[in-house]
N, C-alpha and C. Protein backbone atom coordinates (compact mmCIF):
# COMPACT_ATOMS: atom_id res chain seq x y z
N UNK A 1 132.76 112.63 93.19
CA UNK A 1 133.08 111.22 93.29
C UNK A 1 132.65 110.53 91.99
N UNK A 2 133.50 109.52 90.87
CA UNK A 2 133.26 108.74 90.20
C UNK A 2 132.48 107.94 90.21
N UNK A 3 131.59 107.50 89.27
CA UNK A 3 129.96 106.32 89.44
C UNK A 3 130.37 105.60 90.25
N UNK A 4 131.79 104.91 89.26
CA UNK A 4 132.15 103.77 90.03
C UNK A 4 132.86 103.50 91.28
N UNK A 5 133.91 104.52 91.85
CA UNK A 5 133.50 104.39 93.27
C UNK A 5 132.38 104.82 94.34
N UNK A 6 131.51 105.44 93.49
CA UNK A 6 130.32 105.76 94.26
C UNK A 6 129.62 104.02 94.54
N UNK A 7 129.42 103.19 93.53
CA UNK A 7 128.88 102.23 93.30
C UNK A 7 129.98 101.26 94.60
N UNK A 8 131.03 101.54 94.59
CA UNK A 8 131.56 100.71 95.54
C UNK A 8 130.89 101.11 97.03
N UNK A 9 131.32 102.44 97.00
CA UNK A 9 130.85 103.13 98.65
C UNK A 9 129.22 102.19 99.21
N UNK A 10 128.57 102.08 97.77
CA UNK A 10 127.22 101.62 98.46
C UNK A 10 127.05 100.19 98.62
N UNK A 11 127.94 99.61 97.99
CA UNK A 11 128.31 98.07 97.75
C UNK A 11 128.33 97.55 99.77
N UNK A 12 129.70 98.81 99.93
CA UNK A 12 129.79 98.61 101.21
C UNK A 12 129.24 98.98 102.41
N UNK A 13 127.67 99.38 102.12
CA UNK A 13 127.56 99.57 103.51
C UNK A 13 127.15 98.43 104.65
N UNK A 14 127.03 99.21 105.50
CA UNK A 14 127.08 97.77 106.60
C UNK A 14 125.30 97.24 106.57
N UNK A 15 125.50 95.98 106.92
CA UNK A 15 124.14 95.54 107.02
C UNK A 15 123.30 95.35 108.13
N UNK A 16 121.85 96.40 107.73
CA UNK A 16 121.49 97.54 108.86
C UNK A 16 120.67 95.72 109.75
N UNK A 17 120.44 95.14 109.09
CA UNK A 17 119.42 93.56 109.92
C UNK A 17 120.51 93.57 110.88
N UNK A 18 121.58 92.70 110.40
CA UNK A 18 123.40 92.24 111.69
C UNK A 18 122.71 93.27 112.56
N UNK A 19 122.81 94.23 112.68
CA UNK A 19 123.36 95.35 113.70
C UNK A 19 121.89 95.94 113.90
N UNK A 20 120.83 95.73 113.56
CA UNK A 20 119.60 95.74 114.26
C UNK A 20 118.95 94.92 115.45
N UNK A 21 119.82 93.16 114.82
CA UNK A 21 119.26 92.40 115.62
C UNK A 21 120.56 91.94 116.74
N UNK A 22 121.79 92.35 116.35
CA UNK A 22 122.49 92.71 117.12
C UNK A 22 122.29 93.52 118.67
N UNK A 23 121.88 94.83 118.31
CA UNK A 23 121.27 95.58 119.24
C UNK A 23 120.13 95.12 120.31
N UNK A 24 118.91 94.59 119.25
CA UNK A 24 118.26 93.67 120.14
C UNK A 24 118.64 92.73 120.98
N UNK A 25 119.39 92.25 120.62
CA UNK A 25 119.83 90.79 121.73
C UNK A 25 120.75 90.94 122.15
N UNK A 26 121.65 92.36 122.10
CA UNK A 26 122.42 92.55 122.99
C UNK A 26 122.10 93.52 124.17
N UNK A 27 121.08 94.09 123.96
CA UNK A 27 120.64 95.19 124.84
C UNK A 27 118.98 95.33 125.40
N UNK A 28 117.99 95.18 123.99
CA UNK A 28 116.66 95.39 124.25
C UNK A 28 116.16 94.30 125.10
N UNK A 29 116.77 92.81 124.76
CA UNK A 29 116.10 92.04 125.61
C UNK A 29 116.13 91.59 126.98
N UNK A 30 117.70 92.16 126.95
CA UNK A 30 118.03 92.84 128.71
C UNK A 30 117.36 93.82 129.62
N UNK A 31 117.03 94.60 128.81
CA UNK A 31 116.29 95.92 128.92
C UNK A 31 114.54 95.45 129.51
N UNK A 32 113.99 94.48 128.76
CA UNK A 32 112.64 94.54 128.82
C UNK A 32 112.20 92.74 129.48
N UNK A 33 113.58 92.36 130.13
CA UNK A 33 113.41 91.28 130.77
C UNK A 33 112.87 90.32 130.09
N UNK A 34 113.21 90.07 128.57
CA UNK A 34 113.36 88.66 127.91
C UNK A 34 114.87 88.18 127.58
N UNK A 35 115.92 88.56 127.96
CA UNK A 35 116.90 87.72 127.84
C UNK A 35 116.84 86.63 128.70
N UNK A 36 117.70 85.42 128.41
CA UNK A 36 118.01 84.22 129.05
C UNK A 36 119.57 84.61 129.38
N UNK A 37 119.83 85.10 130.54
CA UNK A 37 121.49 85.32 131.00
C UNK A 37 121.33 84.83 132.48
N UNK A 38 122.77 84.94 132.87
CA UNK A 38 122.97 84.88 134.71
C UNK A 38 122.15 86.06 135.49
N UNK A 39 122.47 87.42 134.65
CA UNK A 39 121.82 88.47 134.88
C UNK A 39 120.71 88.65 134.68
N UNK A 40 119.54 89.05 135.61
CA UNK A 40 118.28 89.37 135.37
C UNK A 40 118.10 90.46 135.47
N UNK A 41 118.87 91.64 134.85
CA UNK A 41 118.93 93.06 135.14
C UNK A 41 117.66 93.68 135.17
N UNK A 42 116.84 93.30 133.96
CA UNK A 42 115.29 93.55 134.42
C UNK A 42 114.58 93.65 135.67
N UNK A 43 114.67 92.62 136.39
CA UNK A 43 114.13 91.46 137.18
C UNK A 43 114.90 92.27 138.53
N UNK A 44 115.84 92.50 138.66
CA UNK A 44 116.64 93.31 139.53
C UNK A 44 116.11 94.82 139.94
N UNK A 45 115.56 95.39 138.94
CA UNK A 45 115.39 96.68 138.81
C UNK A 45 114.10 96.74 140.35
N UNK A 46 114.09 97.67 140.99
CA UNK A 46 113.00 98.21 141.88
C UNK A 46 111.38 98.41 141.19
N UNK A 47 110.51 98.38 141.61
CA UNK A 47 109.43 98.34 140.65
C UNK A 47 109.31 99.71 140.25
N UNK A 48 109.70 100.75 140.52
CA UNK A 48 109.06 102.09 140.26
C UNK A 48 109.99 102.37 138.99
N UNK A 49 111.63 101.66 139.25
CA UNK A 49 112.46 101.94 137.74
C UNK A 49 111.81 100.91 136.99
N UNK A 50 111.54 99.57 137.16
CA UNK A 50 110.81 98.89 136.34
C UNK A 50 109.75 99.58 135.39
N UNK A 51 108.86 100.22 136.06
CA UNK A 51 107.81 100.86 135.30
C UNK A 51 108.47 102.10 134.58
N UNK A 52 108.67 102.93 135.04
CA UNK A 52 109.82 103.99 133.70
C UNK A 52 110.60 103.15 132.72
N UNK A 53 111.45 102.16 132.82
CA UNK A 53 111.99 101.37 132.01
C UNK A 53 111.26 100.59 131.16
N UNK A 54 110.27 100.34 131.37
CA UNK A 54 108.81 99.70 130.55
C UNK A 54 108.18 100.41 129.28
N UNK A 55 108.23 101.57 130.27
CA UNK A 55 107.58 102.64 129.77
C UNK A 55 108.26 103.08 128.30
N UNK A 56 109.67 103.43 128.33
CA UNK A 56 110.54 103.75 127.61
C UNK A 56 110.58 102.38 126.24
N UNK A 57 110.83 101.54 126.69
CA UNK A 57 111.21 100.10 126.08
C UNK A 57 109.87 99.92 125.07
N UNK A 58 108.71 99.91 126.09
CA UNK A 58 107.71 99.75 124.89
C UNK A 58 107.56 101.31 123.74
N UNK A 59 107.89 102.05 124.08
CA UNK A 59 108.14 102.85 123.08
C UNK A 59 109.33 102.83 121.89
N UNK A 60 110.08 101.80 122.22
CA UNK A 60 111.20 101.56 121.30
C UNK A 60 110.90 100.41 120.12
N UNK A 61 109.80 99.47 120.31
CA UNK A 61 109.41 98.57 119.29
C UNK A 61 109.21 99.27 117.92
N UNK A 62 108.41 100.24 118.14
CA UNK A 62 108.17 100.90 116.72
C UNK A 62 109.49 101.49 116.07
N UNK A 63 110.32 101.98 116.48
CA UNK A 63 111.90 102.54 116.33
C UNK A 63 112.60 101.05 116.17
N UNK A 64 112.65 100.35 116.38
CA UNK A 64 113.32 98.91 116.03
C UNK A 64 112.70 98.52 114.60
N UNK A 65 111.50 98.30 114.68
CA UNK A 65 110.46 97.93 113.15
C UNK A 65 111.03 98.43 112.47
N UNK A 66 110.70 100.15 112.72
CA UNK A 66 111.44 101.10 111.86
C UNK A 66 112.82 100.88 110.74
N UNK A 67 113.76 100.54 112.08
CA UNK A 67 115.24 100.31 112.03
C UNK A 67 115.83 99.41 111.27
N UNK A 68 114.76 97.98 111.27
CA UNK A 68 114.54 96.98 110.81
C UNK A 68 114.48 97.16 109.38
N UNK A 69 113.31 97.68 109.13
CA UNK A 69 113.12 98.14 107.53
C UNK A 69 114.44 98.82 106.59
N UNK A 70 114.79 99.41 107.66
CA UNK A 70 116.08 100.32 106.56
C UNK A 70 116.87 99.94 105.97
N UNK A 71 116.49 98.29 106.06
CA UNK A 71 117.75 97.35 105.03
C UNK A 71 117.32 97.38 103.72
N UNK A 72 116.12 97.82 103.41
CA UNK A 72 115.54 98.11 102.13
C UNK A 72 115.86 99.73 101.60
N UNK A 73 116.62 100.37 102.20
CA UNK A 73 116.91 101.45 101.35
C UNK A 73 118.10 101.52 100.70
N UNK A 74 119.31 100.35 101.37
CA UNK A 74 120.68 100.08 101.22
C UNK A 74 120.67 99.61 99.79
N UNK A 75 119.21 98.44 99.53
CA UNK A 75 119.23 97.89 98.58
C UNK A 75 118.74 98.57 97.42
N UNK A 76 118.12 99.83 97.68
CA UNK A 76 117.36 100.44 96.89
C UNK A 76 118.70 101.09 95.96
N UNK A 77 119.69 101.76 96.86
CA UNK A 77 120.85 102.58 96.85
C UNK A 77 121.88 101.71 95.65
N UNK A 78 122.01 100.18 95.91
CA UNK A 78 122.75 100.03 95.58
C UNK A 78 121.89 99.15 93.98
N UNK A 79 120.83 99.31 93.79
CA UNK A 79 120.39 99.52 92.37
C UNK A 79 120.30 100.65 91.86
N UNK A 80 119.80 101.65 92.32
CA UNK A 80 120.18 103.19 92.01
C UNK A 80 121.32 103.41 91.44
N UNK A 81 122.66 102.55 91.82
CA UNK A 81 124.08 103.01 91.17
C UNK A 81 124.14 101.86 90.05
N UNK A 82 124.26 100.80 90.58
CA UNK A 82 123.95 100.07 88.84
C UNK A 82 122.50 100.52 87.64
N UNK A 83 121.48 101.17 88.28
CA UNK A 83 120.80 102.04 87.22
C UNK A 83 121.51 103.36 86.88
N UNK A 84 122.63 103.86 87.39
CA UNK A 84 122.99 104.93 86.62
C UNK A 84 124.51 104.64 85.74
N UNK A 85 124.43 103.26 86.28
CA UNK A 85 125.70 102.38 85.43
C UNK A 85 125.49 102.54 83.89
N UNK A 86 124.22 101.73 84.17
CA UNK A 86 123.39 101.30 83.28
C UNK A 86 122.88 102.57 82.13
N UNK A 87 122.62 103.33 82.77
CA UNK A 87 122.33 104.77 81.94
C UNK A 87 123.01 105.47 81.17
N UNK A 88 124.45 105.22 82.00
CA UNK A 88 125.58 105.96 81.40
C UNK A 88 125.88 105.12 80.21
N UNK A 89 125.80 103.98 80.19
CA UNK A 89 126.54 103.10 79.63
C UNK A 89 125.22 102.96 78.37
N UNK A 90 123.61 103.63 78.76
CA UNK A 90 122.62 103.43 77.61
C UNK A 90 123.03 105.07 76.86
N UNK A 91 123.75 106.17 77.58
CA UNK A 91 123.64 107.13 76.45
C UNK A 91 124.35 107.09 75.81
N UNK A 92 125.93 106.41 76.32
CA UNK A 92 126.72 106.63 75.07
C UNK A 92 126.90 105.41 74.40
N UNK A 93 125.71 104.70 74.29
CA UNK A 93 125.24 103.62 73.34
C UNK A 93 124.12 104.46 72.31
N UNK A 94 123.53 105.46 72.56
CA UNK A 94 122.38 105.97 72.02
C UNK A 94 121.48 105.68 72.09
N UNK A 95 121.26 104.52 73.25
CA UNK A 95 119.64 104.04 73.17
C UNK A 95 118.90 104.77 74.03
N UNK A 96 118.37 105.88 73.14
CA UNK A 96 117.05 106.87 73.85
C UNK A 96 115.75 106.43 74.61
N UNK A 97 115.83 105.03 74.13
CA UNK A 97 114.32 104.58 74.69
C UNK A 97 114.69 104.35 76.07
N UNK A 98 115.78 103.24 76.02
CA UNK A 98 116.12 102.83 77.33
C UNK A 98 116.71 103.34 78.43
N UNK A 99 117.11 105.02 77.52
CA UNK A 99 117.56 106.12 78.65
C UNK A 99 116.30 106.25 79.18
N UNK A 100 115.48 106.71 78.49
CA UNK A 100 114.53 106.97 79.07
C UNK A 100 113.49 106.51 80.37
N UNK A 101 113.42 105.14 79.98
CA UNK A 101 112.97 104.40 81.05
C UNK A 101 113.57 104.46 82.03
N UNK A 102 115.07 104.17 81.93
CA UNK A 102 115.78 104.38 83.16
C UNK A 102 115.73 106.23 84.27
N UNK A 103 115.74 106.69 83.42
CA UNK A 103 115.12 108.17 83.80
C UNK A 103 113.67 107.99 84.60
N UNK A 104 112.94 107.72 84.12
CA UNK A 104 111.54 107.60 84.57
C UNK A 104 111.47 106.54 86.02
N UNK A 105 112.28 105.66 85.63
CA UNK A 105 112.16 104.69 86.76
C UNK A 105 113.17 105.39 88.03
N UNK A 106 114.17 106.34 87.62
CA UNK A 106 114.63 106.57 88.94
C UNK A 106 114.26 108.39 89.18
N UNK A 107 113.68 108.79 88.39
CA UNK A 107 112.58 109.62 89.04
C UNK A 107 111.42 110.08 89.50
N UNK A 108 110.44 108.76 88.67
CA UNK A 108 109.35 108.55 88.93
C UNK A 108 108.35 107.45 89.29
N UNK A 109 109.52 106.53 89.59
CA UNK A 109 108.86 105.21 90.42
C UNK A 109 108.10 105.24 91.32
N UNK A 110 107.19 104.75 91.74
CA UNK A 110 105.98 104.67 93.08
C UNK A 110 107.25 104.39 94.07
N UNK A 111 107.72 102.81 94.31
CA UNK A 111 108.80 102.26 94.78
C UNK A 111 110.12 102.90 94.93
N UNK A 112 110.57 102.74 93.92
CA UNK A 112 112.10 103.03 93.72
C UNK A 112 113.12 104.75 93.54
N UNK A 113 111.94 105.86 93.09
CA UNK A 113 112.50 106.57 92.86
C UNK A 113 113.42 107.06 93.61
N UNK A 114 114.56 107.95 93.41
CA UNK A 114 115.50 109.05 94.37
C UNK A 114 114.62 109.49 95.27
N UNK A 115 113.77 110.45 95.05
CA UNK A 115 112.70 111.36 96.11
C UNK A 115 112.35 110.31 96.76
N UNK A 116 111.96 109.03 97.00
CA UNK A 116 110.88 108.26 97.62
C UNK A 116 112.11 107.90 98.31
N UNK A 117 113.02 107.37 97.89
CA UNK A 117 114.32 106.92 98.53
C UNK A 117 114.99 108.27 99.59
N UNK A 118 114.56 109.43 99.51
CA UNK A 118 115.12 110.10 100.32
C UNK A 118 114.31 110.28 101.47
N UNK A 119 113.07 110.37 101.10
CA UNK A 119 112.17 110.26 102.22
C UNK A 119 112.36 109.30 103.58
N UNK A 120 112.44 108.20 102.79
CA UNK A 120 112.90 106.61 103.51
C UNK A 120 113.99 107.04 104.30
N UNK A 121 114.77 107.97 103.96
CA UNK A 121 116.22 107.43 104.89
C UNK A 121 115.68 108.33 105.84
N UNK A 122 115.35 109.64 105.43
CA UNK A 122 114.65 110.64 106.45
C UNK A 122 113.93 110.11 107.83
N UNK A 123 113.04 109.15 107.49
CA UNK A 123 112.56 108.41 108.14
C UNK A 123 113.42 107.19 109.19
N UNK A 124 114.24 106.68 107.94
CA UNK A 124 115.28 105.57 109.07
C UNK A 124 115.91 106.42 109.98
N UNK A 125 116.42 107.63 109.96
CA UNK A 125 117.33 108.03 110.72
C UNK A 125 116.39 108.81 111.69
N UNK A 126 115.13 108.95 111.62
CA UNK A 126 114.44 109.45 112.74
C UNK A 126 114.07 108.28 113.43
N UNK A 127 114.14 106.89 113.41
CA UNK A 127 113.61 105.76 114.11
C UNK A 127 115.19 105.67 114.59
N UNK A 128 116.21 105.41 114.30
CA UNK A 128 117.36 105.51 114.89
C UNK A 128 117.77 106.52 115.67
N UNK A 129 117.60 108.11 115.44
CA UNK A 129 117.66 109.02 116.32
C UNK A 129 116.68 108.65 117.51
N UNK A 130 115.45 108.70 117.68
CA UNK A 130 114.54 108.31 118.54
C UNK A 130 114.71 106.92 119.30
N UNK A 131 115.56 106.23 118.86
CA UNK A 131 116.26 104.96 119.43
C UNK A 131 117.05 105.35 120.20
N UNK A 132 118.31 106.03 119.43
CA UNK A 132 119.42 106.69 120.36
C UNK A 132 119.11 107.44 121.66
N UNK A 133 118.22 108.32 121.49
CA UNK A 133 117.95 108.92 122.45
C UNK A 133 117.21 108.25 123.59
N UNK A 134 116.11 107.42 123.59
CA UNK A 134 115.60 106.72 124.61
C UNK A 134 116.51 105.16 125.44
N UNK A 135 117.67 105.12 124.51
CA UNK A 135 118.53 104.31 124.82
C UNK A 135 119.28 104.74 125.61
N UNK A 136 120.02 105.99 125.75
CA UNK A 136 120.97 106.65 126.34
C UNK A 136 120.00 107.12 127.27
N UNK A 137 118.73 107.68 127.93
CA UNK A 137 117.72 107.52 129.19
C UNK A 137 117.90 105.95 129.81
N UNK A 138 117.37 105.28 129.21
CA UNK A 138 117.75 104.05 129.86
C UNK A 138 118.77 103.48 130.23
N UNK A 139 119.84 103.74 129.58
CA UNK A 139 121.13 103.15 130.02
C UNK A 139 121.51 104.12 131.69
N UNK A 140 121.12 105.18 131.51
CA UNK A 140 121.36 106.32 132.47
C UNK A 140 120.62 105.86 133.75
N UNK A 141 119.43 105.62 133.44
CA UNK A 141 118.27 105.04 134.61
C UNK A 141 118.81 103.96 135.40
N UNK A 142 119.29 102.79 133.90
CA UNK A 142 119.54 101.48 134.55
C UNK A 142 120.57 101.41 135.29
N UNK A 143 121.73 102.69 135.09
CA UNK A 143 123.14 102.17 135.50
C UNK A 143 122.96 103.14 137.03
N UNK A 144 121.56 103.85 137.72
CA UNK A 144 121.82 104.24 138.88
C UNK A 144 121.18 103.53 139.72
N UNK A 145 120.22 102.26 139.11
CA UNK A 145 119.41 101.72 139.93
C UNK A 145 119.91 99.99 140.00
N UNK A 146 120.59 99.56 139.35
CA UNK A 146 121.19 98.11 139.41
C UNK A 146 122.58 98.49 140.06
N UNK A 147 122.83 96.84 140.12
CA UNK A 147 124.00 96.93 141.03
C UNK A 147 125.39 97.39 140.17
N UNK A 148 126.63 97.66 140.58
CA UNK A 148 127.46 97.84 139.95
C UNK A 148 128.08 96.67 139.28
N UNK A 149 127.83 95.14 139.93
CA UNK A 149 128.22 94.21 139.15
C UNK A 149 127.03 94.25 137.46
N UNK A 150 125.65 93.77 137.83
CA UNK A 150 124.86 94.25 136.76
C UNK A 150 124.97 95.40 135.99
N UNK A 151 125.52 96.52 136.52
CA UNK A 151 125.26 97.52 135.33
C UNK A 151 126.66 97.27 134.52
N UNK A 152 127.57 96.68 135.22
CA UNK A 152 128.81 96.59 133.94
C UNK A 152 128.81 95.30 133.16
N UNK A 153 127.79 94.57 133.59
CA UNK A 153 127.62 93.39 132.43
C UNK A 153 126.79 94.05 131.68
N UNK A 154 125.59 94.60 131.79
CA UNK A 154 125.18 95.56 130.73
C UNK A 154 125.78 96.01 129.87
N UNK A 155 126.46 97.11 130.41
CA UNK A 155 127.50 98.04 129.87
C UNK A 155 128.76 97.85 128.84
N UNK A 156 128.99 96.07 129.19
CA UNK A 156 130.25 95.53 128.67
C UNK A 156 129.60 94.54 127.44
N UNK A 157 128.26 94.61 127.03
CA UNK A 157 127.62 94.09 126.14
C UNK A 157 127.40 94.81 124.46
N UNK A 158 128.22 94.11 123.20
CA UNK A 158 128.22 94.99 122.19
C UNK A 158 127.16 95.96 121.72
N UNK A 159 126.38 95.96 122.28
CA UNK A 159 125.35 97.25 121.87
C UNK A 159 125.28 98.31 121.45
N UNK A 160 126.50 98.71 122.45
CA UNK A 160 126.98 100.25 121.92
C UNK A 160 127.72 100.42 120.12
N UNK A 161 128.12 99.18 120.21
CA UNK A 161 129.04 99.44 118.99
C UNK A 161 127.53 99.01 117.29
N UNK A 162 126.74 98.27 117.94
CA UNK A 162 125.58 98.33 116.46
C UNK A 162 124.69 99.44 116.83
N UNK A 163 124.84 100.08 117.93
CA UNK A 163 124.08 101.43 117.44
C UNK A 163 124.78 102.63 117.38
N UNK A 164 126.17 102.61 117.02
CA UNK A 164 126.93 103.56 116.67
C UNK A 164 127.22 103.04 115.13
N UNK A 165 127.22 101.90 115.00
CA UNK A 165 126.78 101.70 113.30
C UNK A 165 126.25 102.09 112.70
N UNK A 166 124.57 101.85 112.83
CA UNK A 166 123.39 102.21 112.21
C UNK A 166 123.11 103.33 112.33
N UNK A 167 123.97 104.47 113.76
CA UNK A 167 123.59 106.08 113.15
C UNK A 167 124.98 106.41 112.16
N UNK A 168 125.96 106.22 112.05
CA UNK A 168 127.25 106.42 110.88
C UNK A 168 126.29 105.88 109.62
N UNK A 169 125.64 105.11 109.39
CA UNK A 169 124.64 104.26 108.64
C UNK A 169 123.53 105.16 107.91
N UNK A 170 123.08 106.00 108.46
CA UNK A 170 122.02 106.66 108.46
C UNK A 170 122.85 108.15 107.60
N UNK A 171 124.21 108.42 108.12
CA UNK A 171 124.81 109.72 107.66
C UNK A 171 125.22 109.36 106.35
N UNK A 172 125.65 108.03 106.39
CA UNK A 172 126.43 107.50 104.83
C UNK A 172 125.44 107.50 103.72
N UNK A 173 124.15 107.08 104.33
CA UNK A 173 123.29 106.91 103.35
C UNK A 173 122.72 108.01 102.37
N UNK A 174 122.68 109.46 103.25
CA UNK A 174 122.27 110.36 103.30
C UNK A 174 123.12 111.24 102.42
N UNK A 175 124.64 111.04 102.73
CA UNK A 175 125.81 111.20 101.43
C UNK A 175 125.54 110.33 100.24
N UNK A 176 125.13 109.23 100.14
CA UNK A 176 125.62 108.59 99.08
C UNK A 176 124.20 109.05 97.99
N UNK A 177 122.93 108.71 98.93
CA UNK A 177 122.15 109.58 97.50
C UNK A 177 122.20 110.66 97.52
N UNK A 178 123.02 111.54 98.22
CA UNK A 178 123.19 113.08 97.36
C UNK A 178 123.97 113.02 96.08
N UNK A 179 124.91 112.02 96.29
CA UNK A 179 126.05 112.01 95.51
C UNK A 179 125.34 111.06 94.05
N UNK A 180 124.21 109.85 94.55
CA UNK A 180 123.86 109.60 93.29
C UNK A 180 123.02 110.59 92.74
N UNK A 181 122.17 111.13 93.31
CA UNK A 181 121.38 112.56 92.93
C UNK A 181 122.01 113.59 91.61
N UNK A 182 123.49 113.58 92.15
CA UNK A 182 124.45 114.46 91.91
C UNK A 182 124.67 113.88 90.36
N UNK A 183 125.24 112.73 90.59
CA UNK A 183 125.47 112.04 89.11
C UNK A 183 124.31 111.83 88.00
N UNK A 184 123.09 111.82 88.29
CA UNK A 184 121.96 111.82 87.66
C UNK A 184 121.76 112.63 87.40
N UNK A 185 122.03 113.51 87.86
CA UNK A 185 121.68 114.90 87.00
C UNK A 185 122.66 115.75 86.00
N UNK A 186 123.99 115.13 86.47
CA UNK A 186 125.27 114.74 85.27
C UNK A 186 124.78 114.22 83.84
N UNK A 187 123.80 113.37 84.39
CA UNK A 187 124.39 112.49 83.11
C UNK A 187 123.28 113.06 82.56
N UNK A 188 121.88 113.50 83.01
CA UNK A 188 121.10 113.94 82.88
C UNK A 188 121.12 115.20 81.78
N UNK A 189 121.85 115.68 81.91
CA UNK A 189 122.73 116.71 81.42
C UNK A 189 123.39 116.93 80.49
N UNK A 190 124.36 115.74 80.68
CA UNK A 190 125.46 115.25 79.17
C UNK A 190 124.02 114.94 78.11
N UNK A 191 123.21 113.82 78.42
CA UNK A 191 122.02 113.46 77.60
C UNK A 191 121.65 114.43 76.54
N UNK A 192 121.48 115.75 77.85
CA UNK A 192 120.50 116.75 77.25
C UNK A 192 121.27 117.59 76.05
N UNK A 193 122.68 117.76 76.32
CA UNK A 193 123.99 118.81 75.58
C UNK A 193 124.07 117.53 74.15
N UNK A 194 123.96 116.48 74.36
CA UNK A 194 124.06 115.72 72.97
C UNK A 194 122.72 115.99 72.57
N UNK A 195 122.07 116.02 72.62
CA UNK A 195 120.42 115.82 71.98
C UNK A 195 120.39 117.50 71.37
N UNK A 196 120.95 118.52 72.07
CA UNK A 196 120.63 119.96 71.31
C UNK A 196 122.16 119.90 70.26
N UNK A 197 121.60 119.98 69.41
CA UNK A 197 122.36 120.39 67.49
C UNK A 197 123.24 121.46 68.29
N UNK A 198 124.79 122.17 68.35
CA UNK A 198 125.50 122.88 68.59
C UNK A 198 124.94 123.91 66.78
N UNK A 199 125.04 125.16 67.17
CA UNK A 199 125.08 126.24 66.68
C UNK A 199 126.19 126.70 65.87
């Protein structure tokens, strides 16, 4: 893939906050009996699913935080491709210094580097996997113990569709710094074949 549609691909990804807090207020606060609706699906539940559903829910705050955060790797991603804009555009200018920095900063940043950036997504997509999964228990729980009118107002609530986002979200991300990975070490490369004197 070309920088520059790579640089588009990351331009566009979706924005993981929308469809974090999406999810929340379309589902978690139903779930843990702070929504304000007609439905008190919470509130409905028998106490013994109440307490399993509790149970589950408070284990999902940290996986939301999580989830939450991952809007900072989108942004990380999509300076990563204008720093290798930028790189490309510093070697075949010849400015060695400022290749350089740019090298250093996207391999050896505390913050910003590739490696630190891969870690991160590693991480987002295990707070989203671990979401997914305790979501799909609960939805399962909730839809044998509420009524059939309640479980299809549940059910008919966009939820499903921002957490089928944010895991497509999690796979894109996971392509796109391979692919900037990929180009950095391109150019990384070209750098290195100009700098050695041909024979």
């Amino acid at each position: 893939m070309e920088l520059r549609e790579l640089k588009r691909e990351v331009e566009m990804l979706p924005d993981i906050r929308k469809n974090v807090r999406g999810l929340h207020d379309s589902w978690f606060k139903h779930v843990n009996g702070s929504a304000v609706s007609q439905y008190k699906v919470f509130d409905s539940l028998p106490d013994d699913a109440k307490k399993q559903v509790g149970v589950r829910v408070a284990m999902l705050q940290e996986s939301l935080r999580g989830m939450d955060a991952g809007y900072v790797i989108s942004e990380k991603l999509r300076s990563h491709a204008r720093c290798l804009m930028d790189l490309k555009l510093t070697h075949f200018n010849g400015d060695r210094t400022k290749a350089k920095v740019l090298m250093n900063t996207l391999l050896k940043d505390e913050y910003f580097s590739v490696p630190k950036v891969i870690g991160e997504i590693k991480q987002f997509e295990n707070h989203v996997q671990r979401f997914s999964e305790t979501y799909h228990e609960v939805n399962e729980l909730m839809q044998k113990r509420l009524s059939l009118e309640e479980a299809l107002f549940l059910m008919d609530l966009p939820h499903k569709l921002y957490l089928a986002t944010l895991l497509k979200t999690t796979q894109k991300q996971r392509i796109l710094v391979r692919d900037l990975s990929r180009q950095l070490v391109g150019i990384s490369k070209e750098h290195s074949l100009l700098k050695t004197p041909h024979k």
